[in-house]
N, C-alpha and C. Protein backbone atom coordinates (compact mmCIF):
# COMPACT_ATOMS: atom_id res chain seq x y z
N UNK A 1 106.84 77.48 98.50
CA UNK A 1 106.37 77.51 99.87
C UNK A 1 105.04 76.75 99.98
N UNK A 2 104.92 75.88 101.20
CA UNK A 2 103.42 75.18 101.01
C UNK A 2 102.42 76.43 101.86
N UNK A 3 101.36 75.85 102.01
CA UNK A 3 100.35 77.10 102.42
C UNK A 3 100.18 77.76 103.45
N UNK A 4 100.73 76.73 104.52
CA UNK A 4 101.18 77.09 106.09
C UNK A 4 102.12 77.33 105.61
N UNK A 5 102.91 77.74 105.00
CA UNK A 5 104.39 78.55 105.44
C UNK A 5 104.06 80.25 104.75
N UNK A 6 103.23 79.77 103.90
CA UNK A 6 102.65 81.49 102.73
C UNK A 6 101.78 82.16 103.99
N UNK A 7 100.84 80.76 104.77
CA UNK A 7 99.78 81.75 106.23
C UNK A 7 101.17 82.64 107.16
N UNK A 8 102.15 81.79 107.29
CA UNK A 8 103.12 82.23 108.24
C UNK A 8 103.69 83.39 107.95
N UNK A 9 104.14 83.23 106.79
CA UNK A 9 104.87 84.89 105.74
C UNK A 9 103.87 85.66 106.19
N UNK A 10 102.49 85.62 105.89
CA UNK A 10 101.82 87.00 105.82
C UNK A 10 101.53 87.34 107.01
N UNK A 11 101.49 86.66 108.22
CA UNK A 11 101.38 86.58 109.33
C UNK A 11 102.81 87.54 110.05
N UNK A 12 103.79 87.26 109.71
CA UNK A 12 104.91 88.46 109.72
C UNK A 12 104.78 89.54 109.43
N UNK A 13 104.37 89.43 107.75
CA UNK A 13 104.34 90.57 107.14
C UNK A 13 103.47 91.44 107.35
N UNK A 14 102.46 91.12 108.16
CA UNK A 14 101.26 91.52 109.03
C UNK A 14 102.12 92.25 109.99
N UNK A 15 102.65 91.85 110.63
CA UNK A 15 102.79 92.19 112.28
C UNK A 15 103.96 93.29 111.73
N UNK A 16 104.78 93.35 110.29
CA UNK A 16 105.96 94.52 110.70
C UNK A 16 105.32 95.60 109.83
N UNK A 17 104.10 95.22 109.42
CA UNK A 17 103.03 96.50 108.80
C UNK A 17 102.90 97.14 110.47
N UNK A 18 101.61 96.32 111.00
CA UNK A 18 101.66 96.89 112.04
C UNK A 18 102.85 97.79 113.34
N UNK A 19 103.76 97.15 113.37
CA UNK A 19 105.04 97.91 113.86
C UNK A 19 105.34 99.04 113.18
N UNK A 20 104.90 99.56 112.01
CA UNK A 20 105.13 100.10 111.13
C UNK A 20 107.13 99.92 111.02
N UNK A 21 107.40 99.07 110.43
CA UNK A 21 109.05 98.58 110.81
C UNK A 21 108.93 98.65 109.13
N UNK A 22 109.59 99.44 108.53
CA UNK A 22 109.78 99.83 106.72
C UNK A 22 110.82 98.86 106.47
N UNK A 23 111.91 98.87 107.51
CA UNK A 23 113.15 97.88 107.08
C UNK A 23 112.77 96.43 107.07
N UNK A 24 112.00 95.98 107.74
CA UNK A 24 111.73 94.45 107.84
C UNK A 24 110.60 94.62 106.71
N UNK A 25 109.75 95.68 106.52
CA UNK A 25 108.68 95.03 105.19
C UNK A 25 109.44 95.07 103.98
N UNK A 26 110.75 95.88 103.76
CA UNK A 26 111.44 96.00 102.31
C UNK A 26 112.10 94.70 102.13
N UNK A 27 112.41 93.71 104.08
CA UNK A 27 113.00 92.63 103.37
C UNK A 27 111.79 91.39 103.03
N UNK A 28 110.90 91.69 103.14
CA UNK A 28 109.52 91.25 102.71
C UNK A 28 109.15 91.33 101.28
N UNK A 29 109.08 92.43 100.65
CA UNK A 29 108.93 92.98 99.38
C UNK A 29 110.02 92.72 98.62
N UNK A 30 109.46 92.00 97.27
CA UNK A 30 110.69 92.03 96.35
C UNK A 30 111.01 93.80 95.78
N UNK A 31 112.76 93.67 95.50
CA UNK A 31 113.26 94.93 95.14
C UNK A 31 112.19 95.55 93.68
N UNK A 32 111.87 94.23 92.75
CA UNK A 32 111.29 94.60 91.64
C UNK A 32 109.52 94.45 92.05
N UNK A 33 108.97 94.44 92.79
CA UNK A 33 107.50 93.97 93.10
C UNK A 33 106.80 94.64 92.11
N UNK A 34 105.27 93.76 91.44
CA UNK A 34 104.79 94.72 90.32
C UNK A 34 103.75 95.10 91.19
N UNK A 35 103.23 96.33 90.91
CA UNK A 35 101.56 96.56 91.75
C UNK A 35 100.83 97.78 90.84
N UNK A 36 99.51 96.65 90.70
CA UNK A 36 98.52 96.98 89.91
C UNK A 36 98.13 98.79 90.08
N UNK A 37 98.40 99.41 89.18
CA UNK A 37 97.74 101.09 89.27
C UNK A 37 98.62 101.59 89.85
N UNK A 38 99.79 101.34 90.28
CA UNK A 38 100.63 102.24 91.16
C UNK A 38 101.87 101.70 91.16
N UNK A 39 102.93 102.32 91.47
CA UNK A 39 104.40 102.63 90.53
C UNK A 39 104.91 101.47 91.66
N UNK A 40 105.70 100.69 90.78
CA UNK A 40 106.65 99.50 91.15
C UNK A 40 107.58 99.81 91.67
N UNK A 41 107.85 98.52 92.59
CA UNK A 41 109.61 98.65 93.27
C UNK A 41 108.98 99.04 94.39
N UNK A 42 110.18 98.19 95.66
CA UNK A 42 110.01 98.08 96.67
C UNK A 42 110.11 99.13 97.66
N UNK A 43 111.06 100.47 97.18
CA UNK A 43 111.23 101.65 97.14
C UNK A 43 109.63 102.67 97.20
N UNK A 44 108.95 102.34 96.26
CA UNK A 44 107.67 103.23 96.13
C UNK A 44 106.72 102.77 97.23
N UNK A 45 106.76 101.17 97.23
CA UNK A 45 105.74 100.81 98.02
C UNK A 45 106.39 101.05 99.66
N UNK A 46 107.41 101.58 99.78
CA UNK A 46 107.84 101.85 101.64
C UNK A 46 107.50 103.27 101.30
N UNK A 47 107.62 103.90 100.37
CA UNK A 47 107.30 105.32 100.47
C UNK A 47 105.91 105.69 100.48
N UNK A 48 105.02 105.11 100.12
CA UNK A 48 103.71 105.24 100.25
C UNK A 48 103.20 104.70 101.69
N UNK A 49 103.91 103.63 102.42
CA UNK A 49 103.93 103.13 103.45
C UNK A 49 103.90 104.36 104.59
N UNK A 50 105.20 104.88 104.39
CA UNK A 50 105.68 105.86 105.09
C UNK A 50 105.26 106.78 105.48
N UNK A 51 104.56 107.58 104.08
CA UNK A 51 103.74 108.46 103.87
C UNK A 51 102.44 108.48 104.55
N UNK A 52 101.68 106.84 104.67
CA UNK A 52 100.21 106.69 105.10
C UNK A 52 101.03 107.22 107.14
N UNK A 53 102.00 106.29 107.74
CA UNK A 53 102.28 106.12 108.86
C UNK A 53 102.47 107.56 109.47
N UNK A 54 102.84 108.55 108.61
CA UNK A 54 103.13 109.81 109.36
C UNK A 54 101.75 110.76 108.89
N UNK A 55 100.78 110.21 108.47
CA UNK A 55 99.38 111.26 108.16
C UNK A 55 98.83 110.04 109.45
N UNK A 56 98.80 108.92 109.62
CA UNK A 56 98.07 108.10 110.67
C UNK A 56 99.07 107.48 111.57
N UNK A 57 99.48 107.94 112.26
CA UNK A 57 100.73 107.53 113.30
C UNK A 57 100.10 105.88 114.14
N UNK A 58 99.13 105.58 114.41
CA UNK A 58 98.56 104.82 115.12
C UNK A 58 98.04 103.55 113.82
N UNK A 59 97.87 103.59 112.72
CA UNK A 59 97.33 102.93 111.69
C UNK A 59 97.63 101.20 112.04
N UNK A 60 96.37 100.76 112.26
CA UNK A 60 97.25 99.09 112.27
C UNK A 60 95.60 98.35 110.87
N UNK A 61 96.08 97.00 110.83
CA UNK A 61 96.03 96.34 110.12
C UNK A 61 94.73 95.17 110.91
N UNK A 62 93.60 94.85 110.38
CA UNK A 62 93.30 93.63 111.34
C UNK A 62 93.34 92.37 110.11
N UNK A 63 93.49 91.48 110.32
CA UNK A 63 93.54 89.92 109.20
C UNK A 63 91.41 89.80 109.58
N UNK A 64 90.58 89.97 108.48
CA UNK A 64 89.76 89.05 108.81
C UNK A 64 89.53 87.98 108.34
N UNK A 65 90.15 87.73 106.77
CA UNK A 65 89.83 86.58 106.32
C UNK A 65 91.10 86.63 105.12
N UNK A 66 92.06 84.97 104.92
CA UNK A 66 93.03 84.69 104.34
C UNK A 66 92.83 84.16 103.42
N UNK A 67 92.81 83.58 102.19
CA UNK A 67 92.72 82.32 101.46
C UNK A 67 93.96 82.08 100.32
N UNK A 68 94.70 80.92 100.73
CA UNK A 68 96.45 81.03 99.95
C UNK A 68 95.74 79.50 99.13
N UNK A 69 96.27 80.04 97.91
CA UNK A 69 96.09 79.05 96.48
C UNK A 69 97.54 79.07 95.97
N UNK A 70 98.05 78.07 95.83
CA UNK A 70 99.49 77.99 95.67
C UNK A 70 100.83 78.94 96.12
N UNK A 71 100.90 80.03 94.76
CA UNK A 71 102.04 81.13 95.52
C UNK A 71 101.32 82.49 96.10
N UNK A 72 99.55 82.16 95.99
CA UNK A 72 99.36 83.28 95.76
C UNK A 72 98.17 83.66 97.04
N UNK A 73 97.92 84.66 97.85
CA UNK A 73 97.21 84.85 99.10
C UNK A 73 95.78 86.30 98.81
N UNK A 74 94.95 85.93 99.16
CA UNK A 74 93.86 86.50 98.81
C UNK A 74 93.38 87.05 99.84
N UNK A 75 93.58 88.59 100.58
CA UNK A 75 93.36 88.97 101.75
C UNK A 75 92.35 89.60 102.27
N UNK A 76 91.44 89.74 103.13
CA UNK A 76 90.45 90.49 103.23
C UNK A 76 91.06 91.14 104.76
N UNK A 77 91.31 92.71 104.56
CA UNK A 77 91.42 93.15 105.97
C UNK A 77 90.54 94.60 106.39
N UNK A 78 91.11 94.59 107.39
CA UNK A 78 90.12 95.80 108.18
C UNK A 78 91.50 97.28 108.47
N UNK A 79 91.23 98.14 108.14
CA UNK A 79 92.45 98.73 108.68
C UNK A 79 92.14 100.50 109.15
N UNK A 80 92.75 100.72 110.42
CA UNK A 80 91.92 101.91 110.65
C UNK A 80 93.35 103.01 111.65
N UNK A 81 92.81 104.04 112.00
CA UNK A 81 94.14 105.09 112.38
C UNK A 81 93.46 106.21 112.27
N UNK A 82 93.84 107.34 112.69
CA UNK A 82 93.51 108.42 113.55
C UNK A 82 94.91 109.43 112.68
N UNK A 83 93.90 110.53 112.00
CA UNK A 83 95.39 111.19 111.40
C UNK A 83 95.68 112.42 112.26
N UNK A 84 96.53 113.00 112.19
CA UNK A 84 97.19 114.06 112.88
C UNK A 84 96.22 115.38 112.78
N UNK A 85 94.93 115.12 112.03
CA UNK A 85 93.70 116.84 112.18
C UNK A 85 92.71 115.77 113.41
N UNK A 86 92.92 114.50 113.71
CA UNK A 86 92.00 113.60 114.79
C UNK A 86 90.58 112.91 114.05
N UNK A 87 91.32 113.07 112.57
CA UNK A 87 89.91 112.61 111.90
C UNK A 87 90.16 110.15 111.74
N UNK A 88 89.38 110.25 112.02
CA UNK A 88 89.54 108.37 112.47
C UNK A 88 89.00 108.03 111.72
N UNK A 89 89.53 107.20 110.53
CA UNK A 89 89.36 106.66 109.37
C UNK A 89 89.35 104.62 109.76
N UNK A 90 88.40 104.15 109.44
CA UNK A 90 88.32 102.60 108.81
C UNK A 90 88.07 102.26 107.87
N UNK A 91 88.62 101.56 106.97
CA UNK A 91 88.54 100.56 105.93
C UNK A 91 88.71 99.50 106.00
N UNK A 92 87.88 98.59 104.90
CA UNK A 92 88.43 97.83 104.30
C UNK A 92 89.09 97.74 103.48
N UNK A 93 90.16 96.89 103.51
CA UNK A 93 91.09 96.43 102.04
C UNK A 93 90.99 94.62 101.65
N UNK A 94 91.68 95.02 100.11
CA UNK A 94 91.49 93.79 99.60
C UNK A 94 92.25 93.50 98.73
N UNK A 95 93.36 92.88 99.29
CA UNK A 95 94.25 92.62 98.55
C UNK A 95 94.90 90.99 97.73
N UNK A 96 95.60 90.97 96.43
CA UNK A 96 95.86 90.09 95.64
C UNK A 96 97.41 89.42 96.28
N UNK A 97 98.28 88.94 96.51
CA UNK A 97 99.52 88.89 96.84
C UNK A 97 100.41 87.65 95.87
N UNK A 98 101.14 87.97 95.44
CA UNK A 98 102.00 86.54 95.09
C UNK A 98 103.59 86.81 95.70
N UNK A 99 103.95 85.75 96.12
CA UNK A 99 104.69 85.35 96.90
C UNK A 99 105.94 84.54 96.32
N UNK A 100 106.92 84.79 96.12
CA UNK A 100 108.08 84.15 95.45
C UNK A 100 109.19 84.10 96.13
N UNK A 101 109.75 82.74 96.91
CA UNK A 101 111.01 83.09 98.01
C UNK A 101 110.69 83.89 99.14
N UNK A 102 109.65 83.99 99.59
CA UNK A 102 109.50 84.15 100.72
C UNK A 102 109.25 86.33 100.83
N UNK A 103 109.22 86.92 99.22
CA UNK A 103 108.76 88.28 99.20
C UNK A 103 107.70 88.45 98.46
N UNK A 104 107.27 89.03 98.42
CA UNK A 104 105.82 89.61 97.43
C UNK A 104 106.13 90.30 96.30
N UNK A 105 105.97 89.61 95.33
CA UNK A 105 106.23 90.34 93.48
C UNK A 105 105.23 90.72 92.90
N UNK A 106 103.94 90.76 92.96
CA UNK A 106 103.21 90.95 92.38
C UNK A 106 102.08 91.10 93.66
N UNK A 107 101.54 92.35 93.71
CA UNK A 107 100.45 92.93 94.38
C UNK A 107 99.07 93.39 93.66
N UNK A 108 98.29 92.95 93.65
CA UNK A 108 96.54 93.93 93.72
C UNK A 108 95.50 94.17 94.36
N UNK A 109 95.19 95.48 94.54
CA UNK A 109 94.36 95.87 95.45
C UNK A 109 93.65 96.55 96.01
N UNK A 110 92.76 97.26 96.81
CA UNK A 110 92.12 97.94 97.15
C UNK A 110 92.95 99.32 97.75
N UNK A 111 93.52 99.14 98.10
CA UNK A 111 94.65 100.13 99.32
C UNK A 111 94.88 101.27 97.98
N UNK A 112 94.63 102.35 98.21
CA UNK A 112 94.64 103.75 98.18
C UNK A 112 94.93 104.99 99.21
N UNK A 113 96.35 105.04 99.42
CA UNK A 113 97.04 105.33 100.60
C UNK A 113 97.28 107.09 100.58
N UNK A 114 97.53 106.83 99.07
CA UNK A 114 97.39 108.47 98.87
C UNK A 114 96.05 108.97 99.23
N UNK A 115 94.89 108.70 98.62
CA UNK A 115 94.01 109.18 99.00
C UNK A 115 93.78 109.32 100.28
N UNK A 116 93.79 108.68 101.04
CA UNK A 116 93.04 108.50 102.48
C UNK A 116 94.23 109.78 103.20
N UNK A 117 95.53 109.87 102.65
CA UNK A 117 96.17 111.00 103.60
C UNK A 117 96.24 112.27 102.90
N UNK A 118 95.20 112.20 102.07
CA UNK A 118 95.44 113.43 101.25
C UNK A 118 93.45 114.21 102.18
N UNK A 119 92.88 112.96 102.02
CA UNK A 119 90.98 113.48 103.22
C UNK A 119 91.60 113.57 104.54
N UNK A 120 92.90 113.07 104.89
CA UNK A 120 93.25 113.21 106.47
C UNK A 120 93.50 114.06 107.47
């Protein structure tokens, strides 16, 4: 993929985070995806997904800053949501991405999803 097409992928893959849409990010995510500190497969990472979306029903995503070096996208975001006790959480995240065929195989990053719905 050249680099405008890797901005475009994540630019999707952005927007069906935000939708919180699990079926369109699994066809995003490779079935085998590796991710640094936390259990592989595309399976774990919708379940942790899932998990953050029903402790923060409202949770979205902001892009502040992108930088794509061949297969691979270097993300800086903002991400914030309101959990079900009304406690309103923001972060930053910072994430590693590589990109193969148009899914993500290899993830690293800041995002600690358990935690944040476990203080929620």
């Amino acid at each position: 993929m050249e680099a405008w097409e890797i901005r475009d992928w994540f630019a999707d893959y952005l927007e069906a985070c935000n939708r919180h849409d699990l079926d369109a990010l699994r066809e995003l995510i490779d079935p085998g995806v590796r991710r640094a500190h936390l259990p592989g497969g595309v399976d774990a990472w919708v379940a942790d997904l899932a998990m953050l979306f029903a402790a923060f029903p409202d949770w979205q995503w902001k892009r502040i800053q992108l930088v794509v070096e061949d297969d691979r996208i270097a993300a800086h975001l903002r991400a914030s949501g309101t959990s079900l006790t009304r406690r309103h959480v923001n972060v930053a995240e910072f994430g590693i991405f590589r990109v193969a065929k148009g899914r993500v195989v290899e993830y690293s990053g800041t995002a600690d999803y358990a935690e944040l719905v476990e203080r929620g």
